[in-house]
PDB file of N, CA and C in Angstrom:
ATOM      1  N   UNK A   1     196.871 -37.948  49.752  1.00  0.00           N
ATOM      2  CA  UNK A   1     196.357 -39.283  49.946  1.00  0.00           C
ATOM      3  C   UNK A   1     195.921 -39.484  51.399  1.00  0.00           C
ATOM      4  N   UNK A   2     196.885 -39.079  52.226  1.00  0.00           N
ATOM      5  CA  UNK A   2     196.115 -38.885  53.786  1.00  0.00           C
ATOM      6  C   UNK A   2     194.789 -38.490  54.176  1.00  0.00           C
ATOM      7  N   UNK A   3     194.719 -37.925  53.435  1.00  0.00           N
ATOM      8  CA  UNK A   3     192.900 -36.803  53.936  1.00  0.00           C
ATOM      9  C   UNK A   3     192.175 -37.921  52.950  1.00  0.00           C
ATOM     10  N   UNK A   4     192.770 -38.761  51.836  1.00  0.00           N
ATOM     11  CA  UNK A   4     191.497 -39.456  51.314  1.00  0.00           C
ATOM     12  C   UNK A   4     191.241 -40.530  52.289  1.00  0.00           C
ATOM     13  N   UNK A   5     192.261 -41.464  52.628  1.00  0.00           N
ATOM     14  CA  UNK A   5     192.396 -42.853  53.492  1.00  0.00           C
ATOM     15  C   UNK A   5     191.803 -42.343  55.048  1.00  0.00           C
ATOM     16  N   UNK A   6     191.822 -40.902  55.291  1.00  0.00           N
ATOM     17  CA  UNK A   6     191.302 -40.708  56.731  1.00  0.00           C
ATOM     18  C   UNK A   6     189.867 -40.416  56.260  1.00  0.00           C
ATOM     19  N   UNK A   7     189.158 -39.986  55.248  1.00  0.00           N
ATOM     20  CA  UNK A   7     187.923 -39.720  54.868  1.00  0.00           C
ATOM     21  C   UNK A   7     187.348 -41.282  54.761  1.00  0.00           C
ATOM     22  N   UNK A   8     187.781 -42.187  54.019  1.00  0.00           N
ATOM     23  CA  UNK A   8     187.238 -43.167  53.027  1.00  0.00           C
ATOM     24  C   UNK A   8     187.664 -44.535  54.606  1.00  0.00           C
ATOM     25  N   UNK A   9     188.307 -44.385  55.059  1.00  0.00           N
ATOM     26  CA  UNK A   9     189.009 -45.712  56.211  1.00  0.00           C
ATOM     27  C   UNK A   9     190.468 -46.200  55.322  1.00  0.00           C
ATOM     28  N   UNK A  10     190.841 -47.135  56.678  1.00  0.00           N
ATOM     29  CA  UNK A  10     191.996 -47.681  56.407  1.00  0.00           C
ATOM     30  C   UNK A  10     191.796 -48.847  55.178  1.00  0.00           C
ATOM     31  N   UNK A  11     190.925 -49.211  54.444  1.00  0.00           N
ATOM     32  CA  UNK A  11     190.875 -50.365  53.950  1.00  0.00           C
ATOM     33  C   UNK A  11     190.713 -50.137  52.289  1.00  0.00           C
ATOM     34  N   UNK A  12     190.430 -51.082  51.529  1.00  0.00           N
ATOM     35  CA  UNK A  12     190.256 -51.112  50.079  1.00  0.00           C
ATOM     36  C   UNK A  12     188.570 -50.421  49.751  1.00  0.00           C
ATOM     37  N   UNK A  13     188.697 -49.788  48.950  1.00  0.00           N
ATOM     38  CA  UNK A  13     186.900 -49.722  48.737  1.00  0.00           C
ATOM     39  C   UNK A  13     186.156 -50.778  47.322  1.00  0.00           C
ATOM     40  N   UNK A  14     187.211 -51.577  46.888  1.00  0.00           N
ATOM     41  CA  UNK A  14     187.013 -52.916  46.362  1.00  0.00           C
ATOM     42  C   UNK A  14     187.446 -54.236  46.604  1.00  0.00           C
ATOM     43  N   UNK A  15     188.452 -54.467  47.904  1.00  0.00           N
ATOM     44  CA  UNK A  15     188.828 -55.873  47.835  1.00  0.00           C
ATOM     45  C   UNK A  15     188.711 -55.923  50.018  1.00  0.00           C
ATOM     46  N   UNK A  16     188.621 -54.731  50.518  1.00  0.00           N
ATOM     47  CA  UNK A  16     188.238 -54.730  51.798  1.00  0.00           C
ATOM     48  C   UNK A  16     189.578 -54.698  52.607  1.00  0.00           C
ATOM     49  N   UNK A  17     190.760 -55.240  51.846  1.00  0.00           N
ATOM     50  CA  UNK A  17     191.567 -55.562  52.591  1.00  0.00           C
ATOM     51  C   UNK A  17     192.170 -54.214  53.103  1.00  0.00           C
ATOM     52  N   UNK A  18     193.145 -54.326  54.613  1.00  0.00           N
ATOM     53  CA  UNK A  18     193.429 -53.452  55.447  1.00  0.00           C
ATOM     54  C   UNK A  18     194.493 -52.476  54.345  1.00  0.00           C
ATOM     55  N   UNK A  19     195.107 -51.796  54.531  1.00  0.00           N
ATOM     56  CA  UNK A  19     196.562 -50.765  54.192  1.00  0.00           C
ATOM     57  C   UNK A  19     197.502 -51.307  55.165  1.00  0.00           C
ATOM     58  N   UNK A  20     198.629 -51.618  54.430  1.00  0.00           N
ATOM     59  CA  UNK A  20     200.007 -51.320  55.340  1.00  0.00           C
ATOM     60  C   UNK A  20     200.925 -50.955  54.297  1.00  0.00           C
ATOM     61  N   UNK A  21     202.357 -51.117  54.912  1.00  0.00           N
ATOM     62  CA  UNK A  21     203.242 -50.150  54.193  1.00  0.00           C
ATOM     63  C   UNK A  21     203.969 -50.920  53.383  1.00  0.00           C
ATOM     64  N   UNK A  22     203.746 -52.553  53.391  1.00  0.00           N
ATOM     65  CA  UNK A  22     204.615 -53.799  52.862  1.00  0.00           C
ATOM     66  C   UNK A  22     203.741 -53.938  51.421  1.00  0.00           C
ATOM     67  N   UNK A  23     202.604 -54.869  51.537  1.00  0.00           N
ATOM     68  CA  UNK A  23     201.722 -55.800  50.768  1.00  0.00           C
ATOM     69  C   UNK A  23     200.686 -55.169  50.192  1.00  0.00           C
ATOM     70  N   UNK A  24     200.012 -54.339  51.021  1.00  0.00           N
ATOM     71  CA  UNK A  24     198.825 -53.940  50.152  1.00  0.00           C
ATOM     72  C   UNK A  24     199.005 -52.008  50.223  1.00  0.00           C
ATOM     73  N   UNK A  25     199.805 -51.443  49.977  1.00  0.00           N
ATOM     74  CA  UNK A  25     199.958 -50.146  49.433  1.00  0.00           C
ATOM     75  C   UNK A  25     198.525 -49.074  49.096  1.00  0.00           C
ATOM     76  N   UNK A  26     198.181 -48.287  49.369  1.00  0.00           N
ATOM     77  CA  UNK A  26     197.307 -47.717  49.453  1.00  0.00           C
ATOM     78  C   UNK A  26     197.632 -46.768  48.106  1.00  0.00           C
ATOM     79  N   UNK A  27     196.617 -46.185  47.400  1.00  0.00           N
ATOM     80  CA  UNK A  27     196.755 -45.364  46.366  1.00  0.00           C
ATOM     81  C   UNK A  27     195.397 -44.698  45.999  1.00  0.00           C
ATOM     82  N   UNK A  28     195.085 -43.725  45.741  1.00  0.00           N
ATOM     83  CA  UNK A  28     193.870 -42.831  45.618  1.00  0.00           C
ATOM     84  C   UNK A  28     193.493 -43.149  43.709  1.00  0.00           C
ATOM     85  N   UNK A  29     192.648 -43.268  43.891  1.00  0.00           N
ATOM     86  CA  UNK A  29     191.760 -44.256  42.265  1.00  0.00           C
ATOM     87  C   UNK A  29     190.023 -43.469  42.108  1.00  0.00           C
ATOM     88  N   UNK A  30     190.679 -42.220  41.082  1.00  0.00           N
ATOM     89  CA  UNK A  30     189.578 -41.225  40.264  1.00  0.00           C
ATOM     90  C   UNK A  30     188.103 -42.319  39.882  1.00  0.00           C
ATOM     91  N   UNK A  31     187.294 -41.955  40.389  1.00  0.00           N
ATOM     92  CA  UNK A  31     185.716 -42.871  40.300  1.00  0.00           C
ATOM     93  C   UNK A  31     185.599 -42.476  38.956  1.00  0.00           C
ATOM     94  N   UNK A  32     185.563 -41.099  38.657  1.00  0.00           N
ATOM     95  CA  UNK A  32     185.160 -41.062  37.017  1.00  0.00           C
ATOM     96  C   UNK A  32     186.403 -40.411  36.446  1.00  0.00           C
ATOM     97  N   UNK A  33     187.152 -41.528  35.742  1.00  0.00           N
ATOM     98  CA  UNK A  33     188.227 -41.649  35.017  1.00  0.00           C
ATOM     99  C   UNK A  33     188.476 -39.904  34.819  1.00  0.00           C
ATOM    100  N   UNK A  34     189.657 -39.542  34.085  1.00  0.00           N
ATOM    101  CA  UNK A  34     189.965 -38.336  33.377  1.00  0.00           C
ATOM    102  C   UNK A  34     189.679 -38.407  31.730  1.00  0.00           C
ATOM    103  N   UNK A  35     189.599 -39.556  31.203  1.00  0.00           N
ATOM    104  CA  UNK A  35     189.122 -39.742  30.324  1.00  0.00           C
ATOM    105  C   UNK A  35     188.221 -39.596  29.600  1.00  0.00           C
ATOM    106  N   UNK A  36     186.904 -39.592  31.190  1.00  0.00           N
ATOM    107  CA  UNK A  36     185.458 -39.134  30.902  1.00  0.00           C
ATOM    108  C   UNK A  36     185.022 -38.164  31.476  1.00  0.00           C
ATOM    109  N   UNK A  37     185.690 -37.081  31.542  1.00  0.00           N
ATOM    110  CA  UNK A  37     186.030 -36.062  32.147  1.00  0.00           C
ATOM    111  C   UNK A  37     185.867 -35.491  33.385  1.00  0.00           C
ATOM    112  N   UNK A  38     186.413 -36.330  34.354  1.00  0.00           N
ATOM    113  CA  UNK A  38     186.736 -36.504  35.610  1.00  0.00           C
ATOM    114  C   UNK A  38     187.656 -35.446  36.056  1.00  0.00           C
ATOM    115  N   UNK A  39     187.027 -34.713  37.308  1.00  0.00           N
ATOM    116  CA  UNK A  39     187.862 -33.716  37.387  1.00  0.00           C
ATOM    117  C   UNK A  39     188.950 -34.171  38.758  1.00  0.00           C
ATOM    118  N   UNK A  40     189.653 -33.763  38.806  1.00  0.00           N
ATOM    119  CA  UNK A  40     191.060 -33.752  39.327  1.00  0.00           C
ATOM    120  C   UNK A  40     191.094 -33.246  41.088  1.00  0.00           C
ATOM    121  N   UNK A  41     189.764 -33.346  41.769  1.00  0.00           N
ATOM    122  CA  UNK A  41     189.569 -33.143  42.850  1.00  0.00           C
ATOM    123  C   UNK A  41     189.255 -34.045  44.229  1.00  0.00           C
ATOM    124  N   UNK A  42     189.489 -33.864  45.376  1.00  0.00           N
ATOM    125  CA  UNK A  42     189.523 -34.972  46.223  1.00  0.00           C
ATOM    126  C   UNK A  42     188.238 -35.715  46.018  1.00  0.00           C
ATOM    127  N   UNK A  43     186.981 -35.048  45.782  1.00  0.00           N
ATOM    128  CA  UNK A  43     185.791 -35.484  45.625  1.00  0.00           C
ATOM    129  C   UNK A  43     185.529 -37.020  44.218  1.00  0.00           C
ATOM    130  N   UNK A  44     186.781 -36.717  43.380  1.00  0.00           N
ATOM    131  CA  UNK A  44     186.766 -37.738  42.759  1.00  0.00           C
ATOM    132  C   UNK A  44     187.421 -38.835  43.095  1.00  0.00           C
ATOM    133  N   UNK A  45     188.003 -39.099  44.318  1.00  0.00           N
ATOM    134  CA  UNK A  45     189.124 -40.063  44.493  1.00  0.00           C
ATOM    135  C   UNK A  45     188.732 -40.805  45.602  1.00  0.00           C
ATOM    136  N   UNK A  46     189.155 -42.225  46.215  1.00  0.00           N
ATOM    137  CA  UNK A  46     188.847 -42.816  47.008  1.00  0.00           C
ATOM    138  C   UNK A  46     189.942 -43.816  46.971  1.00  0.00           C
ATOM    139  N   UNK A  47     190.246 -44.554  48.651  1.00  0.00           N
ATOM    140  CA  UNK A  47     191.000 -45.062  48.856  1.00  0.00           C
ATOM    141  C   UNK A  47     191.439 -46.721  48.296  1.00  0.00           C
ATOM    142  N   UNK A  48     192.126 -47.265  47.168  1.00  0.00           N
ATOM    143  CA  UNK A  48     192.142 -47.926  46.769  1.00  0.00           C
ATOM    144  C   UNK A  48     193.480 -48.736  46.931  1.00  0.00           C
ATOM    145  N   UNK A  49     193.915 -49.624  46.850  1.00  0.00           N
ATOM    146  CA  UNK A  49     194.839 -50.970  46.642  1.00  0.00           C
ATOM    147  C   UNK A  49     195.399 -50.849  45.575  1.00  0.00           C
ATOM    148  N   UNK A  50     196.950 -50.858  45.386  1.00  0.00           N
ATOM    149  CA  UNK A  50     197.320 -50.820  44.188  1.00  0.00           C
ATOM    150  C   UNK A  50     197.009 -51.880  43.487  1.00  0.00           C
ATOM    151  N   UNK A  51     196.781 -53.327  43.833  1.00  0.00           N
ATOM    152  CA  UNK A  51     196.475 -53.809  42.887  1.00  0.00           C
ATOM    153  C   UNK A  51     195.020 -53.696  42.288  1.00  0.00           C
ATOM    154  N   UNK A  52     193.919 -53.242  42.837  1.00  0.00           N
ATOM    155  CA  UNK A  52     193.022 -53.403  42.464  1.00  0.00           C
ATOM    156  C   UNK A  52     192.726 -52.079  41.536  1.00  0.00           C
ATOM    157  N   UNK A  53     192.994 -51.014  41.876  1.00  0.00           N
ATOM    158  CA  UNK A  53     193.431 -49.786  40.714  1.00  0.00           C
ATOM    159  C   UNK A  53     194.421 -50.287  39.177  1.00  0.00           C
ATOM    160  N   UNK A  54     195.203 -50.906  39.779  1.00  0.00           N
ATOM    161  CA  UNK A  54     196.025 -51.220  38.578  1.00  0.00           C
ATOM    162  C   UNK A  54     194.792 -52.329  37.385  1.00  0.00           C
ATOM    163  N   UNK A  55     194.196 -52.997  38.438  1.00  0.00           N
ATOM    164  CA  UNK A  55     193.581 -53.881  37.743  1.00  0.00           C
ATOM    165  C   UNK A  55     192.154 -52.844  36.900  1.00  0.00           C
ATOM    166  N   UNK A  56     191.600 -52.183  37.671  1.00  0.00           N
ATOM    167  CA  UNK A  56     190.346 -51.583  37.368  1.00  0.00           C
ATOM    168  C   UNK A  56     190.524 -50.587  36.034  1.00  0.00           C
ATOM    169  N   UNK A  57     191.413 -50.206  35.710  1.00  0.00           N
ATOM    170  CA  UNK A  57     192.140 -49.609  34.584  1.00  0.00           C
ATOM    171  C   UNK A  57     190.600 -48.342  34.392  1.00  0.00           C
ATOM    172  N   UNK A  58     189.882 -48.569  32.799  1.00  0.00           N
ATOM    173  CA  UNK A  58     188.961 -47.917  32.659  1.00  0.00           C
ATOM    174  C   UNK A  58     187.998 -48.502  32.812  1.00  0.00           C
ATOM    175  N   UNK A  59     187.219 -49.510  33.428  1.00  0.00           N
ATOM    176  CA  UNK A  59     186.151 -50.021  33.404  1.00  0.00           C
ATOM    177  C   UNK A  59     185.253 -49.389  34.044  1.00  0.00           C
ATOM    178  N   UNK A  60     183.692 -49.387  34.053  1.00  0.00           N
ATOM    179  CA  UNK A  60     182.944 -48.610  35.070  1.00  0.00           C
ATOM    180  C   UNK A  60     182.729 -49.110  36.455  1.00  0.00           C
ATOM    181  N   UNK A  61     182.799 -48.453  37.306  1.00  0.00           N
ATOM    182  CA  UNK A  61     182.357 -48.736  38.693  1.00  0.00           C
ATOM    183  C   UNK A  61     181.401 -49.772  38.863  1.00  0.00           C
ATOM    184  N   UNK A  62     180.033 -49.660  38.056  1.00  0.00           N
ATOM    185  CA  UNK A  62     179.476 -50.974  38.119  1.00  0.00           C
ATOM    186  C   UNK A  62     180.269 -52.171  37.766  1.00  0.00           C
ATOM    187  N   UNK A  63     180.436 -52.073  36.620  1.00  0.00           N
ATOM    188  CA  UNK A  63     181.335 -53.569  36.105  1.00  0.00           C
ATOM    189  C   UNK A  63     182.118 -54.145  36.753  1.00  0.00           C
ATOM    190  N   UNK A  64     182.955 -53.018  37.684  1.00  0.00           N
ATOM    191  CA  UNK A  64     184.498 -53.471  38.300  1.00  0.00           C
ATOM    192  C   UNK A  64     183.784 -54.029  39.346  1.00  0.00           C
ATOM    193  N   UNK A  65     182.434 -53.535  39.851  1.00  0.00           N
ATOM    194  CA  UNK A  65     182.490 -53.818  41.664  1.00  0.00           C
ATOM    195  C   UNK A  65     181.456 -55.287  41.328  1.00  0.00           C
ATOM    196  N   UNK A  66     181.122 -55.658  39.982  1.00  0.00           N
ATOM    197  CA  UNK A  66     180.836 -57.251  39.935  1.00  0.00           C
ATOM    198  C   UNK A  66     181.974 -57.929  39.771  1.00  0.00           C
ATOM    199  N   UNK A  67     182.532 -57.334  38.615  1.00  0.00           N
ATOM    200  CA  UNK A  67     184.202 -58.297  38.851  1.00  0.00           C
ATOM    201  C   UNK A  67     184.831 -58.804  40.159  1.00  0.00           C
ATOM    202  N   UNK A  68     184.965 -57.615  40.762  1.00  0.00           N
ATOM    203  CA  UNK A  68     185.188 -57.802  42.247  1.00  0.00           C
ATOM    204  C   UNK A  68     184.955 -59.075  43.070  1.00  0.00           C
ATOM    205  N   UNK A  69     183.678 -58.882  43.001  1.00  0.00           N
ATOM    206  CA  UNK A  69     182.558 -59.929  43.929  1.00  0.00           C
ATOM    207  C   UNK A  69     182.480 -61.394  43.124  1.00  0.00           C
ATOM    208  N   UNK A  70     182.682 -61.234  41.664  1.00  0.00           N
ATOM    209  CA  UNK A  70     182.840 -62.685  41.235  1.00  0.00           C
ATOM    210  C   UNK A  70     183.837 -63.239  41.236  1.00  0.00           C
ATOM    211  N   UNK A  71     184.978 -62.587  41.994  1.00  0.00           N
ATOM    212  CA  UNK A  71     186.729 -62.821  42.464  1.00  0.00           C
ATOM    213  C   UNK A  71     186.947 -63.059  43.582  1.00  0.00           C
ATOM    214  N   UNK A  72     185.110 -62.979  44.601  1.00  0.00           N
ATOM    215  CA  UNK A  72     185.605 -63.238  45.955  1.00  0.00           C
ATOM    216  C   UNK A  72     185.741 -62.205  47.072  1.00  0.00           C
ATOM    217  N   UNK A  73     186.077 -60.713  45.829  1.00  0.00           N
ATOM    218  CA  UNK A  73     186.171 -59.676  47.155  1.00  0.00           C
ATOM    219  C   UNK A  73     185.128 -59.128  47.572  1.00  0.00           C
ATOM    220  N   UNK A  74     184.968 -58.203  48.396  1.00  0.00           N
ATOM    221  CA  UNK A  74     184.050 -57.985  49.026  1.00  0.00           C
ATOM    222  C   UNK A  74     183.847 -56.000  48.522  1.00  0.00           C
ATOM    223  N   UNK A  75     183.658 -55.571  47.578  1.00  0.00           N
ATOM    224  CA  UNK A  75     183.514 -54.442  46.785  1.00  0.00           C
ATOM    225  C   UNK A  75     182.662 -53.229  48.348  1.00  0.00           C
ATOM    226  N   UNK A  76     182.787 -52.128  48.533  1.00  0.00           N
ATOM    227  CA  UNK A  76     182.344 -51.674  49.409  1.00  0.00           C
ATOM    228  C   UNK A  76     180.928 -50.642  48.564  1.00  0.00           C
ATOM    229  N   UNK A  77     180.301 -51.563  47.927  1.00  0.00           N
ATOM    230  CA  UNK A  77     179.438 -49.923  47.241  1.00  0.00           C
ATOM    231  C   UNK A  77     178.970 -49.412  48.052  1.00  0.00           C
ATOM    232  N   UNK A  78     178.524 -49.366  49.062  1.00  0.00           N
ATOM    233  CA  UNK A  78     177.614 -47.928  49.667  1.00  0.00           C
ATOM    234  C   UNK A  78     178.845 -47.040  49.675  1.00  0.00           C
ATOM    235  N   UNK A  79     180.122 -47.061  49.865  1.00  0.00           N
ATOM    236  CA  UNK A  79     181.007 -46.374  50.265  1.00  0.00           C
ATOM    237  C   UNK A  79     181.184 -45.691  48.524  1.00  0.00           C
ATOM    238  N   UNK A  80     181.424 -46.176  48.014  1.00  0.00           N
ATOM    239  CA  UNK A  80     181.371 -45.977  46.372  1.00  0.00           C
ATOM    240  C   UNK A  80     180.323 -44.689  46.283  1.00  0.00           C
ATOM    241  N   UNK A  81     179.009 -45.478  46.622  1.00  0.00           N
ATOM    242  CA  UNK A  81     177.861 -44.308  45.716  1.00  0.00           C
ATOM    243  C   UNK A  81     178.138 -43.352  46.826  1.00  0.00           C
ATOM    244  N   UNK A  82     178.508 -43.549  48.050  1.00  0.00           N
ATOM    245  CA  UNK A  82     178.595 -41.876  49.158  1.00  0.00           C
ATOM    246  C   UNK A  82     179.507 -41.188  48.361  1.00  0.00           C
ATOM    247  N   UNK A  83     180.530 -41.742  48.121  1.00  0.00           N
ATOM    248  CA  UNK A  83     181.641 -40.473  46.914  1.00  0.00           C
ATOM    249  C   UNK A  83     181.186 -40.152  45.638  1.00  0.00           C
ATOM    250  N   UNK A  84     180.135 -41.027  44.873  1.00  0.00           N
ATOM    251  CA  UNK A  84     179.823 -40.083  43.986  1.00  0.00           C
ATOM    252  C   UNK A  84     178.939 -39.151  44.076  1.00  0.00           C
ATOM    253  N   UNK A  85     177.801 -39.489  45.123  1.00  0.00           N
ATOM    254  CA  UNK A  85     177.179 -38.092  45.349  1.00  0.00           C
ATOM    255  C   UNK A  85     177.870 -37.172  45.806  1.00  0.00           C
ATOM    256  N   UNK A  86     179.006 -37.414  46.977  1.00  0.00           N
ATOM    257  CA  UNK A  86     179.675 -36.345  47.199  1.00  0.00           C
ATOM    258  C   UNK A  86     180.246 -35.514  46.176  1.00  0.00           C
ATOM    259  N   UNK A  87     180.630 -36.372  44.445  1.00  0.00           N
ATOM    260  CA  UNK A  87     181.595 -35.929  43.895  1.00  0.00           C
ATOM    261  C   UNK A  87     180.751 -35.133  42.447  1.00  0.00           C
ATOM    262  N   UNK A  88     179.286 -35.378  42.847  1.00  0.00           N
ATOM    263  CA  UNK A  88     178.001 -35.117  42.332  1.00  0.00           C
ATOM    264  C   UNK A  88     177.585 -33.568  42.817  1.00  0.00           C
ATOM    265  N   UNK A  89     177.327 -33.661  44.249  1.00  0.00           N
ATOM    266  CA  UNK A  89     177.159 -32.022  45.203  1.00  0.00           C
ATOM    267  C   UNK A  89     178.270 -31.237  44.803  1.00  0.00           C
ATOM    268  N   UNK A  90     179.563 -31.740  44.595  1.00  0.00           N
ATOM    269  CA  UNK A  90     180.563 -30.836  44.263  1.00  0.00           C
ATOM    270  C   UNK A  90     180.313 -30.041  42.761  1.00  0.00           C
ATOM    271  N   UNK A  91     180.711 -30.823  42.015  1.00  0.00           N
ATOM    272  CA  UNK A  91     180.092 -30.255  40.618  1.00  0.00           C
ATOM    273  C   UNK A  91     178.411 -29.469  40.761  1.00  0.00           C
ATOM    274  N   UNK A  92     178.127 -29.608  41.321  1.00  0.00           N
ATOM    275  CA  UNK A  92     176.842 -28.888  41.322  1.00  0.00           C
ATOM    276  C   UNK A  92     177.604 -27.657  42.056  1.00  0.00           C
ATOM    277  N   UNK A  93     177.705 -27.591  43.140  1.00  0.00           N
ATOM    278  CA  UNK A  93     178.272 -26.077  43.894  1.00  0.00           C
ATOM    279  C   UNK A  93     179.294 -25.328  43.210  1.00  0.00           C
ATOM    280  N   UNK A  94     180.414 -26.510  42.216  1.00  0.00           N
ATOM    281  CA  UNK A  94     181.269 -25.316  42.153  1.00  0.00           C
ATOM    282  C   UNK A  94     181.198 -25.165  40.178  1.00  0.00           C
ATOM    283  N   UNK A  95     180.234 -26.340  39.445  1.00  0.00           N
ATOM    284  CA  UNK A  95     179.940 -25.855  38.231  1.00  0.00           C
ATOM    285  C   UNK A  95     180.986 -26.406  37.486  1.00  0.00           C
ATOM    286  N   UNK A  96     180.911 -26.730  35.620  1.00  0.00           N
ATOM    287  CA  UNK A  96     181.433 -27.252  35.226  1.00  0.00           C
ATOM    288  C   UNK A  96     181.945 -28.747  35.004  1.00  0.00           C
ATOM    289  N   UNK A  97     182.327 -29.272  34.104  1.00  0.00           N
ATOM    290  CA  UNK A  97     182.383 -31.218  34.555  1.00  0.00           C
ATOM    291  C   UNK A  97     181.450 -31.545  33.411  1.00  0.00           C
ATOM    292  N   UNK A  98     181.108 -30.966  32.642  1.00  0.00           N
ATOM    293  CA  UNK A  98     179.655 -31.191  31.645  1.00  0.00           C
ATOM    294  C   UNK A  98     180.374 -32.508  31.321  1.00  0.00           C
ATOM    295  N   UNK A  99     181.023 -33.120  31.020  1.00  0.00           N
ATOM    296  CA  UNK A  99     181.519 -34.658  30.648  1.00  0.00           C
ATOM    297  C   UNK A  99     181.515 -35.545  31.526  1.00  0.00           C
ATOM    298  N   UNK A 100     181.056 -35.101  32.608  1.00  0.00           N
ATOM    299  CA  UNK A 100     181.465 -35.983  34.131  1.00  0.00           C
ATOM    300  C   UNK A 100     179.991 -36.193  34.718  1.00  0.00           C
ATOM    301  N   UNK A 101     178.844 -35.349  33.924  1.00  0.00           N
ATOM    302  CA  UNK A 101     177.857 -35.596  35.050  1.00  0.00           C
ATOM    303  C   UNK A 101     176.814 -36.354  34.342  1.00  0.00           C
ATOM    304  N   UNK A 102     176.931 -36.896  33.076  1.00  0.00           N
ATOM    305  CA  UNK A 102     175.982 -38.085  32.625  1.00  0.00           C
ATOM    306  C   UNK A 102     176.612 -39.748  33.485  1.00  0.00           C
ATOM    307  N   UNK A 103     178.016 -39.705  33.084  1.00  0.00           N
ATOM    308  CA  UNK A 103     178.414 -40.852  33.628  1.00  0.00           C
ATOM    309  C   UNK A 103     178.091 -41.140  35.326  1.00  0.00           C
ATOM    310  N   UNK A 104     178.619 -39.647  35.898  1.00  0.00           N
ATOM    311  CA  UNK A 104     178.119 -39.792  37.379  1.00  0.00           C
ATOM    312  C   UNK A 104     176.204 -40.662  37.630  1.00  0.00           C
ATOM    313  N   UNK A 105     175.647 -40.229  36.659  1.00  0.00           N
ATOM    314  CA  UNK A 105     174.330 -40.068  37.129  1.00  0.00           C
ATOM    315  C   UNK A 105     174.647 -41.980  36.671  1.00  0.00           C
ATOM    316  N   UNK A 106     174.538 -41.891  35.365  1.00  0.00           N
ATOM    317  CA  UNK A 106     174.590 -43.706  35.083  1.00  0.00           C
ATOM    318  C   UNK A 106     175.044 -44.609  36.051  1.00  0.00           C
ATOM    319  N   UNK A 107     176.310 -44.527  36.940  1.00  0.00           N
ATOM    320  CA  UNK A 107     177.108 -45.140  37.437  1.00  0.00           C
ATOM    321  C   UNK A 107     176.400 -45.438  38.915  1.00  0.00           C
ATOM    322  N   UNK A 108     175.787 -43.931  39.435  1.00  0.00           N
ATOM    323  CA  UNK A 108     174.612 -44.367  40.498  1.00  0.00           C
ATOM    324  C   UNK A 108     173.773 -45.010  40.434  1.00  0.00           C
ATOM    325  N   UNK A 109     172.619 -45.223  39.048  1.00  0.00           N
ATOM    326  CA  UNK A 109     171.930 -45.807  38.917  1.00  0.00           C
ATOM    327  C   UNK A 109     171.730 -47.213  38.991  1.00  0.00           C
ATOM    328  N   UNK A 110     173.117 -47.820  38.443  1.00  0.00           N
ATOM    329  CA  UNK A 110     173.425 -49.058  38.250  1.00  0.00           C
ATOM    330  C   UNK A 110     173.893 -49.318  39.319  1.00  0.00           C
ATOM    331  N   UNK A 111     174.603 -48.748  40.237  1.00  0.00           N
ATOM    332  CA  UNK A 111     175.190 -48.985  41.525  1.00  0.00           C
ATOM    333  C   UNK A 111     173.917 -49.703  42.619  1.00  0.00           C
ATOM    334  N   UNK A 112     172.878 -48.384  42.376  1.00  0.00           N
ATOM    335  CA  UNK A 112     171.978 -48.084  43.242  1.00  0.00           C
ATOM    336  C   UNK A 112     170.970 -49.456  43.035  1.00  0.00           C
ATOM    337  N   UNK A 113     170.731 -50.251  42.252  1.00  0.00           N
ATOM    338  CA  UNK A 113     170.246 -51.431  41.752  1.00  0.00           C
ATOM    339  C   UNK A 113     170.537 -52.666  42.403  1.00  0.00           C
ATOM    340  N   UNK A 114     171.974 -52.866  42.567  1.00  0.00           N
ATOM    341  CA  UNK A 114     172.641 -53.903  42.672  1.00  0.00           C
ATOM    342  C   UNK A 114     171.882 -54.718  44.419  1.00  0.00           C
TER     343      UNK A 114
END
């Protein structure tokens, strides 16, 4: 989780708010679920808020980061779509993910819109 929160910053990448060790708990939150066959690598993960992970359950990245914003928070997408291309170049270099790279591509698109 260190190397994600020192990659991604100290803060939420959906509600903005800072990390500490009391109130807002830091926790690493897979962009494309395991469900949709999200692979299990740093490239899929980014620094998230437990509550806002807990809350984001399976929804898509688009959906969640309007939820977000119609709640007030302040959703970080550019920071969002930089990890999925990153998590996009990865699967390309190291191969495999065939379940992971339609959703990747959708999730930019709609991101990339907003």
């Amino acid at each position: 989780m260190a190397l994600i929160i020192a990659r991604d910053g100290p803060t939420c990448v959906w509600c903005a708010r800072p990390f500490d060790t009391r109130l807002v708990r830091p926790t690493t939150e897979h962009l494309v679920p395991r469900i949709k066959g999200g692979p299990s690598w740093m490239e899929n993960e980014v620094a998230a808020c437990r509550r806002c992970n807990n809350e984001r359950g399976h929804r898509s990245l688009g959906e969640f980061a309007d939820e977000c914003e119609g709640l007030g928070r302040s959703p970080d997408v550019a920071r969002v779509i930089a990890a999925l291309e990153a998590l996009q170049t990865a699967i390309a270099e190291r191969g495999g993910q065939r379940r992971a790279r339609p959703y990747i591509a959708g999730q930019l698109r709609r991101l990339r819109r907003r």
